[in-house]
Protein backbone atom coordinates (compact mmCIF):
# COMPACT_ATOMS: atom_id res chain seq x y z
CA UNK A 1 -24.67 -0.08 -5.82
CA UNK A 2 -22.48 1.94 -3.03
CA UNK A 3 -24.06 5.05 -2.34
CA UNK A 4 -19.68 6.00 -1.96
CA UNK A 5 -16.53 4.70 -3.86
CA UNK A 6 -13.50 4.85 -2.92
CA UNK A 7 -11.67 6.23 -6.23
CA UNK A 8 -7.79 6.60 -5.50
CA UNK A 9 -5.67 5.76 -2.71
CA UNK A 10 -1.64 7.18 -2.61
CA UNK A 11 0.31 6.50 0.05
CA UNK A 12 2.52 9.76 1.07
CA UNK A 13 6.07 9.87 2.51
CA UNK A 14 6.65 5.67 1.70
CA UNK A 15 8.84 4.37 2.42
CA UNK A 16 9.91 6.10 6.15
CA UNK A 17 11.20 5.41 8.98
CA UNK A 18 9.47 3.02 11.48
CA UNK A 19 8.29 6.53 13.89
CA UNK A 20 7.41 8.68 11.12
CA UNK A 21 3.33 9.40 10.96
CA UNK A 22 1.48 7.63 8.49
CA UNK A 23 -0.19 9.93 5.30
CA UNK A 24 -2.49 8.86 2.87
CA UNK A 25 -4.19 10.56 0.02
CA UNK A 26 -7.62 9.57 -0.13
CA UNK A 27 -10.10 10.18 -2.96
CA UNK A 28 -13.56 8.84 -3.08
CA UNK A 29 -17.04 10.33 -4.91
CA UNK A 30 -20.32 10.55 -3.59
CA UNK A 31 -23.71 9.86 -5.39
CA UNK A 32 -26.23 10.25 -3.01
CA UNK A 33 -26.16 13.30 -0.01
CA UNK A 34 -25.45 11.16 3.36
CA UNK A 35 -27.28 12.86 6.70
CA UNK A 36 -24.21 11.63 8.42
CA UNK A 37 -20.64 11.52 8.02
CA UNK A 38 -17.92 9.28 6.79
CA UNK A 39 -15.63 7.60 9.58
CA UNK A 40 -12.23 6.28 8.30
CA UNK A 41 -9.57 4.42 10.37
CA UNK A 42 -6.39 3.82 10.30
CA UNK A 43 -5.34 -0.14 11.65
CA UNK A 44 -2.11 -1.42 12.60
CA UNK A 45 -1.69 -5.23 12.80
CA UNK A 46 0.85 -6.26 15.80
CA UNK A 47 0.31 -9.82 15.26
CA UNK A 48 -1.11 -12.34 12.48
CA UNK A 49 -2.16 -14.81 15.58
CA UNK A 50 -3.13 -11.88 18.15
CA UNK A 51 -5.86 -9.53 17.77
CA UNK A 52 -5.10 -7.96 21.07
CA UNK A 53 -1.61 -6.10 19.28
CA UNK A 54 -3.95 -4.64 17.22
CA UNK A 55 -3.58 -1.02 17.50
CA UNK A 56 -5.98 1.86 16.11
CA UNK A 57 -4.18 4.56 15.05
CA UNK A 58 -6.24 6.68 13.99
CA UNK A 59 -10.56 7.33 13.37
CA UNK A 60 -11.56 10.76 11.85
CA UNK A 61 -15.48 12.00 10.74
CA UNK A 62 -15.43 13.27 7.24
CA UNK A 63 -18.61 15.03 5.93
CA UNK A 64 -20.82 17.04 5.73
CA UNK A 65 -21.38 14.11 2.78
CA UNK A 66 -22.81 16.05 -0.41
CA UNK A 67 -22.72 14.29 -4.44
CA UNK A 68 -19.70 14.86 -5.83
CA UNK A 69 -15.64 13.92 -5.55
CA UNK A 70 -13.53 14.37 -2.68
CA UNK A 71 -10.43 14.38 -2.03
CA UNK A 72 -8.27 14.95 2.02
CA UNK A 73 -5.10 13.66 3.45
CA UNK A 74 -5.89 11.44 6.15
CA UNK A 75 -2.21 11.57 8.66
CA UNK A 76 -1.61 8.55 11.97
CA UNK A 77 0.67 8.50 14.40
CA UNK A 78 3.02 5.10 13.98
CA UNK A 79 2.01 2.52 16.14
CA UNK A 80 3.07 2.19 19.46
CA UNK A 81 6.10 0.37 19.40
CA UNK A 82 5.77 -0.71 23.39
CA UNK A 83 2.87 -2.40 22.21
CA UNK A 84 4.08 -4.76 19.89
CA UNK A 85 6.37 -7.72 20.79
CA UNK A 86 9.77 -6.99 19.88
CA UNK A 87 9.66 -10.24 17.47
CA UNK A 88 6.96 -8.67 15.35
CA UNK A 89 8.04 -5.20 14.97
CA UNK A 90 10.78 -6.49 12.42
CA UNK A 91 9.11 -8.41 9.77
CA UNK A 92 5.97 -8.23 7.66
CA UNK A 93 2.34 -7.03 8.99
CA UNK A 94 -0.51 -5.38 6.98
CA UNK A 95 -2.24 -2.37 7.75
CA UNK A 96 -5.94 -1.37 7.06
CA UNK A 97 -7.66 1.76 6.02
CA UNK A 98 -11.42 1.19 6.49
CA UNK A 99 -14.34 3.48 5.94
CA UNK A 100 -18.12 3.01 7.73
CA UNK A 101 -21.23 4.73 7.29
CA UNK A 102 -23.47 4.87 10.42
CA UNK A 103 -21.06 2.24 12.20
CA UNK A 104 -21.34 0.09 9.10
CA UNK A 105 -18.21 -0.88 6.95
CA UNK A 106 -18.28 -0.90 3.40
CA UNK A 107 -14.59 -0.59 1.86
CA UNK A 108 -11.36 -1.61 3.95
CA UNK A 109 -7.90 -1.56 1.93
CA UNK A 110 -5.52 -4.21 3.39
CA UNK A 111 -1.58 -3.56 2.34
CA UNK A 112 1.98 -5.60 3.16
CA UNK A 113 4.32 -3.40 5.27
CA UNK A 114 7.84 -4.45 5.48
CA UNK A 115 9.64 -3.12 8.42
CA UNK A 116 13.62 -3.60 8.23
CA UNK A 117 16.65 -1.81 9.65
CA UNK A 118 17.99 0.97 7.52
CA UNK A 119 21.67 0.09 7.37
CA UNK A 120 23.20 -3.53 5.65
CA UNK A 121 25.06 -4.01 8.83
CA UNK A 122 22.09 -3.80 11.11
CA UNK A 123 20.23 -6.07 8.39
CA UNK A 124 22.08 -8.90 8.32
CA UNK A 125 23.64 -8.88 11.95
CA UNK A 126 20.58 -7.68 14.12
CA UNK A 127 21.22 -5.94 17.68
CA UNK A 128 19.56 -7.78 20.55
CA UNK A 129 17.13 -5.54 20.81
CA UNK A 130 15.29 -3.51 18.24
CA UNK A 131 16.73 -0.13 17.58
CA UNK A 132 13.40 1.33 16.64
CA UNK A 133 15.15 4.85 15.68
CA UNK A 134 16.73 2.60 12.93
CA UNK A 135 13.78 0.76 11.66
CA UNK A 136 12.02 1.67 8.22
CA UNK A 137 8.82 0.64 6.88
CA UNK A 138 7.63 0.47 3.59
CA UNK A 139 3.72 0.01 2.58
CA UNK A 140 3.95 -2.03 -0.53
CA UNK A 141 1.56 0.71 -2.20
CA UNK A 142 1.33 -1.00 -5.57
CA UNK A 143 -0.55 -4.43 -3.80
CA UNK A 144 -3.31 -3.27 -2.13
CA UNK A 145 -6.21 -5.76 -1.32
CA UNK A 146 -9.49 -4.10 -1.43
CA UNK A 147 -12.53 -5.63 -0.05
CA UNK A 148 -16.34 -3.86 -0.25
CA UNK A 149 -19.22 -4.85 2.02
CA UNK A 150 -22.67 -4.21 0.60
CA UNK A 151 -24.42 -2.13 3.62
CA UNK A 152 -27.63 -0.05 3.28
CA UNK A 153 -26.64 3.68 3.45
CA UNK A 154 -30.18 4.79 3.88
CA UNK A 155 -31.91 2.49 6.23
CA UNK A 156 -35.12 4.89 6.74
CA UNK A 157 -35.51 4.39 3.14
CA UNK A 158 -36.13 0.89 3.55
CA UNK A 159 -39.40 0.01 1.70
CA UNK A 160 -40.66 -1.92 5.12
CA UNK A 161 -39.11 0.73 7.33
CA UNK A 162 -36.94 -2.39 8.96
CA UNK A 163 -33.25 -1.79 8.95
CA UNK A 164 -31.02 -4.86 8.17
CA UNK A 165 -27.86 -5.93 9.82
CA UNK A 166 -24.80 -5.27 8.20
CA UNK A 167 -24.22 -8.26 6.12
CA UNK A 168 -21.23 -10.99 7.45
CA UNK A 169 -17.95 -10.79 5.90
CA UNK A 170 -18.49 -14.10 4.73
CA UNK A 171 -20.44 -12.83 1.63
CA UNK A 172 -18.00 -9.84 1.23
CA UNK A 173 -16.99 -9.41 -2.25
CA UNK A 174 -13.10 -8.35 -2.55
CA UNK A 175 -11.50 -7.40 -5.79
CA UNK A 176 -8.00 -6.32 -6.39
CA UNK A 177 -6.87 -3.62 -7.31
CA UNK A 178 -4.05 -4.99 -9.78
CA UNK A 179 -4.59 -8.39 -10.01
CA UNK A 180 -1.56 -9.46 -7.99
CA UNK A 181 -1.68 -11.44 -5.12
CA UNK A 182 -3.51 -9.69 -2.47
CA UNK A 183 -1.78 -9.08 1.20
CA UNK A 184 -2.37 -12.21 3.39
CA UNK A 185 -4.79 -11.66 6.21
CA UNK A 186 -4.40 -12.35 9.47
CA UNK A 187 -6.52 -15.14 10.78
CA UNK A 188 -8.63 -13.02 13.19
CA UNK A 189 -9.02 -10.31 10.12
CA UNK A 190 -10.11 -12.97 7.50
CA UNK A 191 -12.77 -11.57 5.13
CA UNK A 192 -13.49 -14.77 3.19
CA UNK A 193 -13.39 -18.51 4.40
């Protein structure tokens, strides 16, 4: 059992446009005190087949970590468009909110972004080059795919005072939120084989 779950996740200001900052509600309990805190990021994909457009957009400490419920607004900067190859930035990606404990994972929340010019016009006769100012992006909120990794969260506990590697994604076990078909992930991101 997960010393921490993740309870409610509602994505703020969705959908906006393309340069906007990125704001997420984020509500989780606690059932054990944790002598360290909670680090959540923020993860833009760039590319399905490249891991190197990858861009973190944001990692913050939460804690101290106490029993009980929490609840903060965790804000990103948009991802740098320069960054991305301009036939990516119009399309569909995923982003990820993740959460670790002592460098650990244990929940990451995958969801579809859409990102399409805000005008008909633009839409169906695109400029040469992407008018960024233009683009809007909108986090399918209602889909998300969330996977949990079983990690130890109190490793000095251990009854053989041995700590254990986090475990491989390969035995992750994902569930979805809705029962909808979850976000694709990329190849280099793949939980599950």
């Amino acid at each position: 059992m997960s010393a921490v779950n993740l309870t409610n996740v509602t994505v703020l200001d969705n959908p906006a446009a393309f340069l906007n900052p990125f704001q997420f509600e984020i509500s989780y309990e606690c059932l054990t005190s944790l002598k360290d805190d909670l680090e959540w990021k923020l993860i833009y994909v760039g590319s399905a087949e490249d891991e190197t457009y990858d861009q973190l957009l944001e990692s913050v400490l939460v804690g101290p970590v106490n029993i009980g419920n929490y609840r903060f607004v965790f804000q990103a900067d948009p991802p740098d468009p320069s960054k991305i190859r301009e036939e990516d930035i119009i399309g569909v990606t995923v982003l990820l909110l993740t959460c670790s404990y002592q460098g650990q994972e244990f929940v990451r929340v995958g969801y579809y972004v859409n990102n399409d010019y805000d005008d008909e016009q633009l839409r169906e006769e695109p400029p040469p080059k992407v008018l960024i100012d233009r683009v809007q992006r909108n986090i399918l909120a209602d889909k998300p795919r969330v996977t949990k990794f079983p990690i130890n969260f109190n490793p000095e506990n251990n009854e053989h005072g041995e700590e254990h590697p986090p475990p491989s994604p390969d035995h992750a076990t994902a569930t979805i939120d809705n029962g909808e078909q979850p976000p694709p992930s990329p190849d280099h991101l793949s939980e599950e084989k």
